[in-house]
PDB file of N, CA and C in Angstrom:
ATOM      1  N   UNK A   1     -93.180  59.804   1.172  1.00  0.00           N
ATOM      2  CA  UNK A   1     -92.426  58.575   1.365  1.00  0.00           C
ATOM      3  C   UNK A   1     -93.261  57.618   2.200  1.00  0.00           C
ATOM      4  N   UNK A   2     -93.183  56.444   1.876  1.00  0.00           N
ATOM      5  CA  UNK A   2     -93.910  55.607   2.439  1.00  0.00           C
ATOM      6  C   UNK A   2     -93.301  54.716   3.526  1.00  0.00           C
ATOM      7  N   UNK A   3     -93.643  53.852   4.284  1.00  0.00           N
ATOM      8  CA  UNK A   3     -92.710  52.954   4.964  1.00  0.00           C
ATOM      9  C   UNK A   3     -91.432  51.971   4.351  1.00  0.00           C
ATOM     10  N   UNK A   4     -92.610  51.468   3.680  1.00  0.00           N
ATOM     11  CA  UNK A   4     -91.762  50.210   2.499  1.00  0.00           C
ATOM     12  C   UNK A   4     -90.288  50.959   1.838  1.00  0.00           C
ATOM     13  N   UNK A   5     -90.072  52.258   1.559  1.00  0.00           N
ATOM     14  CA  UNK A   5     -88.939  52.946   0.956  1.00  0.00           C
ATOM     15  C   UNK A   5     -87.685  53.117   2.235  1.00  0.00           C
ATOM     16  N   UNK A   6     -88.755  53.864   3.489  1.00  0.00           N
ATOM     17  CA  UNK A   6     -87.450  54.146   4.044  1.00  0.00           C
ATOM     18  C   UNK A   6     -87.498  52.508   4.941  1.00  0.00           C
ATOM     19  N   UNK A   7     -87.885  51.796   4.966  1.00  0.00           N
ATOM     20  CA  UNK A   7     -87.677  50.275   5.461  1.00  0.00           C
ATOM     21  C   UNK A   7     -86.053  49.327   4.426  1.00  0.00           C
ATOM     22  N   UNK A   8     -86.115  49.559   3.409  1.00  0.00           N
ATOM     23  CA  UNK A   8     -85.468  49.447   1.921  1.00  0.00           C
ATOM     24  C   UNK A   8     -84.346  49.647   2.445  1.00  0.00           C
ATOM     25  N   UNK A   9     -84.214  51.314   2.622  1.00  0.00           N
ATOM     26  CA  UNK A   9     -82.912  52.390   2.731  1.00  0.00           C
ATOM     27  C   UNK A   9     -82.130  51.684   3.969  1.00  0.00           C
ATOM     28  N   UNK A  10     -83.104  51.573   4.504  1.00  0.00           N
ATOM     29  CA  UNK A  10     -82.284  50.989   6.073  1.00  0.00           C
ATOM     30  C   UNK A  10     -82.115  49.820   6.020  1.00  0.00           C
ATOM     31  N   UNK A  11     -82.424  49.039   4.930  1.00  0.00           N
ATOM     32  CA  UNK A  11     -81.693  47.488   5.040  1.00  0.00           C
ATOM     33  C   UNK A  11     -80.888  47.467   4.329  1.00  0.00           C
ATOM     34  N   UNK A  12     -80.684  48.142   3.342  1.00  0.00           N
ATOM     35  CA  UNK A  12     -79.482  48.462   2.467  1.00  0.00           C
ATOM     36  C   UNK A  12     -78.444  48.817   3.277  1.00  0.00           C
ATOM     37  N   UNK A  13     -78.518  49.786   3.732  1.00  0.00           N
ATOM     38  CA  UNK A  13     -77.400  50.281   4.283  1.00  0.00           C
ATOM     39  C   UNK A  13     -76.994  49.516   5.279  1.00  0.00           C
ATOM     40  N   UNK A  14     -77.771  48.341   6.188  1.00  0.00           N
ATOM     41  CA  UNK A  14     -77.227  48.205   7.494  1.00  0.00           C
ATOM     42  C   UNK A  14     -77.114  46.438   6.488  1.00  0.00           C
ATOM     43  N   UNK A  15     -76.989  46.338   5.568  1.00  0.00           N
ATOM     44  CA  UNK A  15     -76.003  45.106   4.227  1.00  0.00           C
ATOM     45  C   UNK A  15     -75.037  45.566   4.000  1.00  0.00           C
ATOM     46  N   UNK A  16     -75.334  46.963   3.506  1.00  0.00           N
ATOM     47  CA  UNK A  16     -73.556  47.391   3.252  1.00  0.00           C
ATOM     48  C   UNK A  16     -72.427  47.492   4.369  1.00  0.00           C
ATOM     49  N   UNK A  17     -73.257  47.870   6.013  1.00  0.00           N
ATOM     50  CA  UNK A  17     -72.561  47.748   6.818  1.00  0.00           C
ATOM     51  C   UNK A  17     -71.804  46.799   7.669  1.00  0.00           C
ATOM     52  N   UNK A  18     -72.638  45.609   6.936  1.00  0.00           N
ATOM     53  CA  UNK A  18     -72.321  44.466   7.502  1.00  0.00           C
ATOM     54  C   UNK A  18     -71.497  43.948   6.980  1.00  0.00           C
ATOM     55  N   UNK A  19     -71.457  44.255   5.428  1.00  0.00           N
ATOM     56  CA  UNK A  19     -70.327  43.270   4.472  1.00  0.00           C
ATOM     57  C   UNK A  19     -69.103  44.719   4.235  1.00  0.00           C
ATOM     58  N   UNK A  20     -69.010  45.633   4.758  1.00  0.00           N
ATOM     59  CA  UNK A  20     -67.870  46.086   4.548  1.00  0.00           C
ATOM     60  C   UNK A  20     -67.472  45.366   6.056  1.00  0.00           C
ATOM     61  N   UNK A  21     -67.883  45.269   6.999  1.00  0.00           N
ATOM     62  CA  UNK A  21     -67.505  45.329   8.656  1.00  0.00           C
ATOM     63  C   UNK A  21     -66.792  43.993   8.149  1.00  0.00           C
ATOM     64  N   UNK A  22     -67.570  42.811   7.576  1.00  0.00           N
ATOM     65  CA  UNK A  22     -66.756  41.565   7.269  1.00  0.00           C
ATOM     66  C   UNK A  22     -65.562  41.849   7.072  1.00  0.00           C
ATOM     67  N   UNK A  23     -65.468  42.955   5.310  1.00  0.00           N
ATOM     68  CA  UNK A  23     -64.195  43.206   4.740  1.00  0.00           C
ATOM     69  C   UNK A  23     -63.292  43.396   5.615  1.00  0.00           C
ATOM     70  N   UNK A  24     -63.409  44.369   6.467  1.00  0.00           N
ATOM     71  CA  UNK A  24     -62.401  45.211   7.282  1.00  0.00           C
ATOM     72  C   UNK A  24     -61.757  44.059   8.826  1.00  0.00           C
ATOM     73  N   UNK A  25     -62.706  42.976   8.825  1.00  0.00           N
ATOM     74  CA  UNK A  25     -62.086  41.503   9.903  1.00  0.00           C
ATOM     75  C   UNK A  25     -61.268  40.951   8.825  1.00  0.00           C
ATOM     76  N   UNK A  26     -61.822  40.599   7.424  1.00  0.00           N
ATOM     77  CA  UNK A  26     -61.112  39.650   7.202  1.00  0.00           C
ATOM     78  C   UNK A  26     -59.298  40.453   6.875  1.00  0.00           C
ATOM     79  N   UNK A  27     -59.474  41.560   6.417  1.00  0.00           N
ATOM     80  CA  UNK A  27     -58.048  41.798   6.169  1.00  0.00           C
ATOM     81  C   UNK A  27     -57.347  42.517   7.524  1.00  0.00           C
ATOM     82  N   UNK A  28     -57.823  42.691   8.519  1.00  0.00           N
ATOM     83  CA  UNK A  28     -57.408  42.869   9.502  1.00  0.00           C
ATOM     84  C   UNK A  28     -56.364  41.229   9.551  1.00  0.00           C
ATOM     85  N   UNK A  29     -56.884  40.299   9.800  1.00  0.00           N
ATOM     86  CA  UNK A  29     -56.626  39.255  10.055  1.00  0.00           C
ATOM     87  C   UNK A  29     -55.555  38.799   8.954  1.00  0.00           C
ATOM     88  N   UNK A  30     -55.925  38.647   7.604  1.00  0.00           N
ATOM     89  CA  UNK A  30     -55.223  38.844   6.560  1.00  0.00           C
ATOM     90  C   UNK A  30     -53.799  39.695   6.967  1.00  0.00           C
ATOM     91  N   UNK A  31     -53.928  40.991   7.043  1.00  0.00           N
ATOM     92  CA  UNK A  31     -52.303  41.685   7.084  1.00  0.00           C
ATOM     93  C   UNK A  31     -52.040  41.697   8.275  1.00  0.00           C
ATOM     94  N   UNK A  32     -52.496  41.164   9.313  1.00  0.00           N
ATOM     95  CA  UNK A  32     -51.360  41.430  10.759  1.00  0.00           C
ATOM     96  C   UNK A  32     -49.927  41.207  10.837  1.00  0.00           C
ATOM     97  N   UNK A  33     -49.453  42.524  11.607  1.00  0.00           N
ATOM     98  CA  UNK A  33     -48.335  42.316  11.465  1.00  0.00           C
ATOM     99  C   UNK A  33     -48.028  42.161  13.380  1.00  0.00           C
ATOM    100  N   UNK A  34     -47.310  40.871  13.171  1.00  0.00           N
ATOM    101  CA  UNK A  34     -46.631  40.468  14.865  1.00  0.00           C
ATOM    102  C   UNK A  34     -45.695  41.733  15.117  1.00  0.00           C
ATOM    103  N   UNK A  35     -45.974  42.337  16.157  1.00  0.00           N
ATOM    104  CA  UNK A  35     -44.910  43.293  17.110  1.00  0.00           C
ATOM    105  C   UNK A  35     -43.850  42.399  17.862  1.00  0.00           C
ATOM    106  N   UNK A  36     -42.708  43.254  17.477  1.00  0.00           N
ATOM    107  CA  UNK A  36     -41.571  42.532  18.859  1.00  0.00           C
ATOM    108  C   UNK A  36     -41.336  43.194  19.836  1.00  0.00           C
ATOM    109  N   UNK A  37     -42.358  42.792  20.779  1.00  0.00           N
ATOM    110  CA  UNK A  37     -42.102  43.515  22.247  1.00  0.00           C
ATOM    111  C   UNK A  37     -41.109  43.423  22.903  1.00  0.00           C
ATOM    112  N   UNK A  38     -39.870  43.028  22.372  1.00  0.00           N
ATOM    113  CA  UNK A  38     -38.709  43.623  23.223  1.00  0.00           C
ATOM    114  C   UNK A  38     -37.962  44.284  23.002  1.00  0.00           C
ATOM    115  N   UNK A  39     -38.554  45.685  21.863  1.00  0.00           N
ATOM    116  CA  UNK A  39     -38.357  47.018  21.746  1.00  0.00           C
ATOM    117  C   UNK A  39     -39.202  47.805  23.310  1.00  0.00           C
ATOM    118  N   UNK A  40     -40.521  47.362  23.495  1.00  0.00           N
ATOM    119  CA  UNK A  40     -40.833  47.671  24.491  1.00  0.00           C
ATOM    120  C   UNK A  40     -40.496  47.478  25.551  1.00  0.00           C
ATOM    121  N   UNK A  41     -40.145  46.371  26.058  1.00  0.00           N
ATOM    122  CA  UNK A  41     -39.516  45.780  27.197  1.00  0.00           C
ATOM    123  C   UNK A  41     -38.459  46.375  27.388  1.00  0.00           C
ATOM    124  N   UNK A  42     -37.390  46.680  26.453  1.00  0.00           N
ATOM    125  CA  UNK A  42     -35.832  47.334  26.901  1.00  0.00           C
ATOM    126  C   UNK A  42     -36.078  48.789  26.800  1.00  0.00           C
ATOM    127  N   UNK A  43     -37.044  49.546  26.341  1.00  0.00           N
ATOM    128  CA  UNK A  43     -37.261  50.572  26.230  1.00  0.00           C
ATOM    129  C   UNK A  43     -38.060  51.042  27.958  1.00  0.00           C
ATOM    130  N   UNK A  44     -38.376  50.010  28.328  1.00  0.00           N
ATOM    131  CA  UNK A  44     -38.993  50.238  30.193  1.00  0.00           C
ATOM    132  C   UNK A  44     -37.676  49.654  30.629  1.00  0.00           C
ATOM    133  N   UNK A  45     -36.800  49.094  30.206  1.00  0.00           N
ATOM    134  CA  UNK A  45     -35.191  49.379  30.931  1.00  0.00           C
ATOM    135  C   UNK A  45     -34.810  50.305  31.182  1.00  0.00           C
ATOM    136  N   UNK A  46     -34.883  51.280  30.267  1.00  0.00           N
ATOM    137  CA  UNK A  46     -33.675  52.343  29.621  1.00  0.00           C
ATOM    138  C   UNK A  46     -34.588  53.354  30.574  1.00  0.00           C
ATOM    139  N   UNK A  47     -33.546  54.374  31.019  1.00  0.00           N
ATOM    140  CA  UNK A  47     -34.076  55.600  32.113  1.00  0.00           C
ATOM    141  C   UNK A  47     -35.038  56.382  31.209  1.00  0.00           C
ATOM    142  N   UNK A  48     -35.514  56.123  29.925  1.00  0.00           N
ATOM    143  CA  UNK A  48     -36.429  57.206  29.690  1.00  0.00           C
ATOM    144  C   UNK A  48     -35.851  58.813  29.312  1.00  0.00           C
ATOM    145  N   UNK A  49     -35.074  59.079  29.626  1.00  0.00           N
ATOM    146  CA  UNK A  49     -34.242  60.362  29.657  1.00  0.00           C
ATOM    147  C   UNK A  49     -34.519  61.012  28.073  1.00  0.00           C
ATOM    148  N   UNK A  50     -34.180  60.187  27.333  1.00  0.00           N
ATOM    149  CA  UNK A  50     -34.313  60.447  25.782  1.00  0.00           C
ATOM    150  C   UNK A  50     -33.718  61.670  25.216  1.00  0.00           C
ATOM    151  N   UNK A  51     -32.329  61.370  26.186  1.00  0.00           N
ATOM    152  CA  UNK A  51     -31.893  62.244  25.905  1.00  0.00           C
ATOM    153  C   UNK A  51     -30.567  62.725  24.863  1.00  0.00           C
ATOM    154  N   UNK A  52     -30.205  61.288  24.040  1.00  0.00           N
ATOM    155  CA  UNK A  52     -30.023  61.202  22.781  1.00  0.00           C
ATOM    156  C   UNK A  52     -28.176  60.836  22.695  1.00  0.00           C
ATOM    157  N   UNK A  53     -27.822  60.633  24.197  1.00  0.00           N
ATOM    158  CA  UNK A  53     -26.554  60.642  24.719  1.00  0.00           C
ATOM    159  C   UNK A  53     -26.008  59.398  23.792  1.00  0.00           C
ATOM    160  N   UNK A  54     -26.741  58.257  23.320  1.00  0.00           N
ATOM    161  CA  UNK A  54     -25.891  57.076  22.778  1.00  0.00           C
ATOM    162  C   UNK A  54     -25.911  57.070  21.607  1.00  0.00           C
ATOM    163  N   UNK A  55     -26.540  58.457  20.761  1.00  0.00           N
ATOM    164  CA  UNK A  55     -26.312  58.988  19.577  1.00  0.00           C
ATOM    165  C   UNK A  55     -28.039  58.323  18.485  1.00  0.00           C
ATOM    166  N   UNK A  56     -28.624  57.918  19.294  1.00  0.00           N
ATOM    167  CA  UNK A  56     -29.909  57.430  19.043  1.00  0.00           C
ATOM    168  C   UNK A  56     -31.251  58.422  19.226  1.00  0.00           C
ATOM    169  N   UNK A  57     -32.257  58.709  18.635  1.00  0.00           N
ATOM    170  CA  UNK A  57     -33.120  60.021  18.715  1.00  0.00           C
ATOM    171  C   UNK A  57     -33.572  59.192  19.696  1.00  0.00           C
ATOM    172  N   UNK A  58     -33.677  59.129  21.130  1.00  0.00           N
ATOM    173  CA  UNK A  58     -34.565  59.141  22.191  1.00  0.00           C
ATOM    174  C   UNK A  58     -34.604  57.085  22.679  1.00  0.00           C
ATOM    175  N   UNK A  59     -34.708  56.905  23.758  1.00  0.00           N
ATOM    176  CA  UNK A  59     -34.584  55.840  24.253  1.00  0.00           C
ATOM    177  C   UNK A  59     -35.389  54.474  23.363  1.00  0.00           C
ATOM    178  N   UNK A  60     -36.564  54.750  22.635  1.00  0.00           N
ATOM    179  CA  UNK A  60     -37.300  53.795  21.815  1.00  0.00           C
ATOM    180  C   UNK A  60     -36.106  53.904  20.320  1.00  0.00           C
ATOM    181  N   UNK A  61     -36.038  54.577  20.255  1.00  0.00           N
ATOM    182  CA  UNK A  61     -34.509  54.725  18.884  1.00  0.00           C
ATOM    183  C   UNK A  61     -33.736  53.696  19.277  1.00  0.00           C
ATOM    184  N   UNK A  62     -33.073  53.531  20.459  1.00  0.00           N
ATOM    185  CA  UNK A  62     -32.052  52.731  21.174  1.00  0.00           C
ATOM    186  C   UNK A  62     -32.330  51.489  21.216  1.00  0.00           C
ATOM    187  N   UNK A  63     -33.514  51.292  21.595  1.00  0.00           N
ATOM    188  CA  UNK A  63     -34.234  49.971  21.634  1.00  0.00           C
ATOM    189  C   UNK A  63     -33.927  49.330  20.729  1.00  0.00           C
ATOM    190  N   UNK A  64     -35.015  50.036  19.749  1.00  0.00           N
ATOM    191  CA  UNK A  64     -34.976  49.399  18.078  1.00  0.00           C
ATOM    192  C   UNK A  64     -33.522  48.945  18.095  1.00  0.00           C
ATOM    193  N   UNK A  65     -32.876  49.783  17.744  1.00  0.00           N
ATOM    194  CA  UNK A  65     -31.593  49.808  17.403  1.00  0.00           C
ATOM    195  C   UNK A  65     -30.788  48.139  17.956  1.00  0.00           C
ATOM    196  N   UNK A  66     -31.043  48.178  19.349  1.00  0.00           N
ATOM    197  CA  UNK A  66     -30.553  47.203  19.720  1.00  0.00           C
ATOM    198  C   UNK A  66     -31.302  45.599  19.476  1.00  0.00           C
ATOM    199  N   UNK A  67     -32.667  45.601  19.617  1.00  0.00           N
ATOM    200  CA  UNK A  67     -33.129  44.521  18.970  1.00  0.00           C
ATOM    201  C   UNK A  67     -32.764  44.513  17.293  1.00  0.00           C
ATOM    202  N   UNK A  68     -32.622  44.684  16.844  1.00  0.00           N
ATOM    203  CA  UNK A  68     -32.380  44.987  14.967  1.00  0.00           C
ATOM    204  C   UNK A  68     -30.802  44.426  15.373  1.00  0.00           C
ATOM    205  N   UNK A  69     -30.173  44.842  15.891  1.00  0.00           N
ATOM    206  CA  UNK A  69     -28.400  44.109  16.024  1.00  0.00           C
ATOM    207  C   UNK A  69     -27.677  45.104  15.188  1.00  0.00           C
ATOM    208  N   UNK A  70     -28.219  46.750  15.119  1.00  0.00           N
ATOM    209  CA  UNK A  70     -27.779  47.727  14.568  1.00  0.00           C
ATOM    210  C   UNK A  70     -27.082  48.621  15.405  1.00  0.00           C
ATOM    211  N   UNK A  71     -27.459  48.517  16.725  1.00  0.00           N
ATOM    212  CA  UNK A  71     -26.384  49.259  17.580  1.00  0.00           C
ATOM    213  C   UNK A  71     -25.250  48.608  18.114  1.00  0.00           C
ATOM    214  N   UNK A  72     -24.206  49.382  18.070  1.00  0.00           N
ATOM    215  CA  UNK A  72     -22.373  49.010  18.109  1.00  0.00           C
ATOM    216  C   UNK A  72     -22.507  47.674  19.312  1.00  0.00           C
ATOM    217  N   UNK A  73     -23.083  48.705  20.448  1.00  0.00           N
ATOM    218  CA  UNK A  73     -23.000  48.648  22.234  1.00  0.00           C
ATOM    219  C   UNK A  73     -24.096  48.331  22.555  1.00  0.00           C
ATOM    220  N   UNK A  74     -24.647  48.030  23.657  1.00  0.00           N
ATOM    221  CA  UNK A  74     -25.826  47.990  24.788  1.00  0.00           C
ATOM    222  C   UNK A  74     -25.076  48.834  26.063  1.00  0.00           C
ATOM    223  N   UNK A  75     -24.096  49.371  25.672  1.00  0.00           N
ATOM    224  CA  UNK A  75     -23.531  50.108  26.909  1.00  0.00           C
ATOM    225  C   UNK A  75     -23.232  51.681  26.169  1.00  0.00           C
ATOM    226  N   UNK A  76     -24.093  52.171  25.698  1.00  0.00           N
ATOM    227  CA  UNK A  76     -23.746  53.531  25.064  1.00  0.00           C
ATOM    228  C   UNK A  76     -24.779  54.183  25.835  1.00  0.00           C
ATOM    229  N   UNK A  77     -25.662  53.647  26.685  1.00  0.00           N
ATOM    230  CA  UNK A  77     -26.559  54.791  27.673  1.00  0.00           C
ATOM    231  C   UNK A  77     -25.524  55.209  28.719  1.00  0.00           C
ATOM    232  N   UNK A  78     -25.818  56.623  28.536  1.00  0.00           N
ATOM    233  CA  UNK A  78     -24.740  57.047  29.487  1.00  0.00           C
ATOM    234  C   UNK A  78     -25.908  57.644  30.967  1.00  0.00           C
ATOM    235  N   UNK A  79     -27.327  57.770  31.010  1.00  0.00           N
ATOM    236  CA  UNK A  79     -27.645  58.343  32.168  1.00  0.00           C
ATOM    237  C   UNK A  79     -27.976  56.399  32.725  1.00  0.00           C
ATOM    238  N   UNK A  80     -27.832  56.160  32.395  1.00  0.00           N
ATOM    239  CA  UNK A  80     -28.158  54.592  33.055  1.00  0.00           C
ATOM    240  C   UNK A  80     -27.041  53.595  33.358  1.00  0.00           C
ATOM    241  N   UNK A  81     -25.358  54.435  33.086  1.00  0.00           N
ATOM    242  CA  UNK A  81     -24.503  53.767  33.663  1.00  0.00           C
ATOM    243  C   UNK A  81     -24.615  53.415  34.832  1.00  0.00           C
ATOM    244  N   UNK A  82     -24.584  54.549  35.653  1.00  0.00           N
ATOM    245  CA  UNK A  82     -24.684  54.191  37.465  1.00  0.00           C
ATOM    246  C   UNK A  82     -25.509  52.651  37.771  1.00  0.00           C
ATOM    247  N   UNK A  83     -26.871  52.813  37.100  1.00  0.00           N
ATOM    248  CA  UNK A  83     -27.680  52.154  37.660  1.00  0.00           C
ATOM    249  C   UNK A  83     -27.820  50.659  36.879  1.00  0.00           C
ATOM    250  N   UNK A  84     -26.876  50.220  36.188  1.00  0.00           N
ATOM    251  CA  UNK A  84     -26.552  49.306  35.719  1.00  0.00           C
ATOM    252  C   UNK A  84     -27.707  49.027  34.258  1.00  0.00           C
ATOM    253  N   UNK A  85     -27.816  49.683  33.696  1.00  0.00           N
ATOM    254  CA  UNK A  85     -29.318  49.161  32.702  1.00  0.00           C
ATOM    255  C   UNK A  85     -28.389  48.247  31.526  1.00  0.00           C
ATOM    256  N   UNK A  86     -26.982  48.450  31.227  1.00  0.00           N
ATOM    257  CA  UNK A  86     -26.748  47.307  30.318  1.00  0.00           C
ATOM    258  C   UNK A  86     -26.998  46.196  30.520  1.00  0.00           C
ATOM    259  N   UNK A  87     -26.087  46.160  31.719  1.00  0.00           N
ATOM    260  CA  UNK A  87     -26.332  44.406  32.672  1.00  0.00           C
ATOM    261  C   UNK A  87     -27.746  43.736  32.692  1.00  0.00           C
ATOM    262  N   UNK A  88     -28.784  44.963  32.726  1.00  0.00           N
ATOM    263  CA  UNK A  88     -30.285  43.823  32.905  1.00  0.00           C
ATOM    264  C   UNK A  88     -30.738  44.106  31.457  1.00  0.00           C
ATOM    265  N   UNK A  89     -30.168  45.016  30.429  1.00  0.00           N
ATOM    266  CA  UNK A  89     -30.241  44.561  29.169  1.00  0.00           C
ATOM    267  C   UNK A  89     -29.775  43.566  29.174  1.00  0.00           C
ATOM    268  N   UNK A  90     -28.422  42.891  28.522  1.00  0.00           N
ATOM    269  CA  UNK A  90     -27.683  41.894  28.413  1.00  0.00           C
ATOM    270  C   UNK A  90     -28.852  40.494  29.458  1.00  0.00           C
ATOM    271  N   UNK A  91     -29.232  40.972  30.557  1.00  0.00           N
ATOM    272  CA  UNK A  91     -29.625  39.285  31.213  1.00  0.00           C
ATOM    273  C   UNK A  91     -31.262  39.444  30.221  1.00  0.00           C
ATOM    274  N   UNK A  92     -31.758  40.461  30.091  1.00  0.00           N
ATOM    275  CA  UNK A  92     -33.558  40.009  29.007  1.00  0.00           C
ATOM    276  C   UNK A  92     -32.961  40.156  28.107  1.00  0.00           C
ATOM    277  N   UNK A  93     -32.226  40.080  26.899  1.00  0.00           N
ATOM    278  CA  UNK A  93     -31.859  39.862  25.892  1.00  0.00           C
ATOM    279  C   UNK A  93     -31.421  37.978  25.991  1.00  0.00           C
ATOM    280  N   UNK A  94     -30.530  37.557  27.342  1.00  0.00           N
ATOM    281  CA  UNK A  94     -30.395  36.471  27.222  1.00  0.00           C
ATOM    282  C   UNK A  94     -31.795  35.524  27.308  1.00  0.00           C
ATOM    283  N   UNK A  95     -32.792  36.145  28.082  1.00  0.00           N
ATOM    284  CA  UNK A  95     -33.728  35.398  27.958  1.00  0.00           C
ATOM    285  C   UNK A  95     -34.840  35.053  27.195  1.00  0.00           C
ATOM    286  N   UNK A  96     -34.643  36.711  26.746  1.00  0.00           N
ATOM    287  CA  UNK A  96     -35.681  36.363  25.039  1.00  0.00           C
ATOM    288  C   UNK A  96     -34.952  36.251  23.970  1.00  0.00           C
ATOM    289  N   UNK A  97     -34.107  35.742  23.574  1.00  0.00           N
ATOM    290  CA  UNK A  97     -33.344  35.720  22.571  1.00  0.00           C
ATOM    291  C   UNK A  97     -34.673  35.390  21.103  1.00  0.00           C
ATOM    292  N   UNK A  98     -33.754  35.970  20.232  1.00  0.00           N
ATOM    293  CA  UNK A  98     -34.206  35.672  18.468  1.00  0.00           C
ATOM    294  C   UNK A  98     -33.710  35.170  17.974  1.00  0.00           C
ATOM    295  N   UNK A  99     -33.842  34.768  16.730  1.00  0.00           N
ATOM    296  CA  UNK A  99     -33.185  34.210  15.701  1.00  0.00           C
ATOM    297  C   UNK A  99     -31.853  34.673  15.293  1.00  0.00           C
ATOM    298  N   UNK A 100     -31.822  35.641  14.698  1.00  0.00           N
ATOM    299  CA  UNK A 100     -30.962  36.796  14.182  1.00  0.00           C
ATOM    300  C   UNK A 100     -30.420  37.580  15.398  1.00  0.00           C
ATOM    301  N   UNK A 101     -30.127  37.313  16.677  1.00  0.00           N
ATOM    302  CA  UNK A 101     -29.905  38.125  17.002  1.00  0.00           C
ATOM    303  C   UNK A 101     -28.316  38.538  17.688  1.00  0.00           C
ATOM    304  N   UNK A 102     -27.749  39.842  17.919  1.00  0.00           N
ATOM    305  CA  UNK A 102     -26.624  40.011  17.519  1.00  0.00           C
ATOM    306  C   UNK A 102     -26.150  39.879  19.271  1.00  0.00           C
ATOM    307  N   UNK A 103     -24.914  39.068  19.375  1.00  0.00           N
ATOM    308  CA  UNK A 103     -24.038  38.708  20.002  1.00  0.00           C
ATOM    309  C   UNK A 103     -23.273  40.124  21.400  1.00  0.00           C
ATOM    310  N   UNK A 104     -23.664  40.552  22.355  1.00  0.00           N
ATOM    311  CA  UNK A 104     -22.972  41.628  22.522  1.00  0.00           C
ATOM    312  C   UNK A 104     -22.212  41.169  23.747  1.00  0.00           C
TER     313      UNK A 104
END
């Protein structure tokens, strides 16, 4: 093998690496999908417990649930009665409000 061959191999490949690397920005960019972080946000409300008491598999279940406008209540956590977590649900729900979003 001479230089000129493996010189070739390695520009080939570091073309192909460059124009797939393009591919993989442009549809990155292309399919993004926006997150609604106030599944996260009410989910650092909620005691974490996950312990399935408001009939939801685990405190991020609950979340969802409640941003989506699919859960009944915001008062079905039962280890976070004491410590009030509906009430400061209910006040960041008033402050990030959505479009769609459900009335509690």
């Amino acid at each position: 093998m001479d230089a000129l061959t493996i010189l070739w191999a390695v520009l080939i490949l570091a073309g192909l690496g460059a124009l797939f690397g393009f591919g993989l920005a442009v549809a990155a960019k292309i399919f993004y999908v926006k997150e609604d972080t106030r599944v996260t946000d009410i989910t650092a409300i909620l005691p974490n417990a996950n312990c399935g008491a408001c009939g939801y598999p685990g405190c991020n279940g609950y979340a969802t649930a409640i941003v989506k406008g699919e859960a009944s209540s915001i008062e079905l956590c039962k280890p976070g009665a004491k410590a009030g977590v509906a009430a400061k649900i209910k006040a960041y729900l008033a402050e990030h409000p959505a479009d769609n979003d459900k009335k509690y």
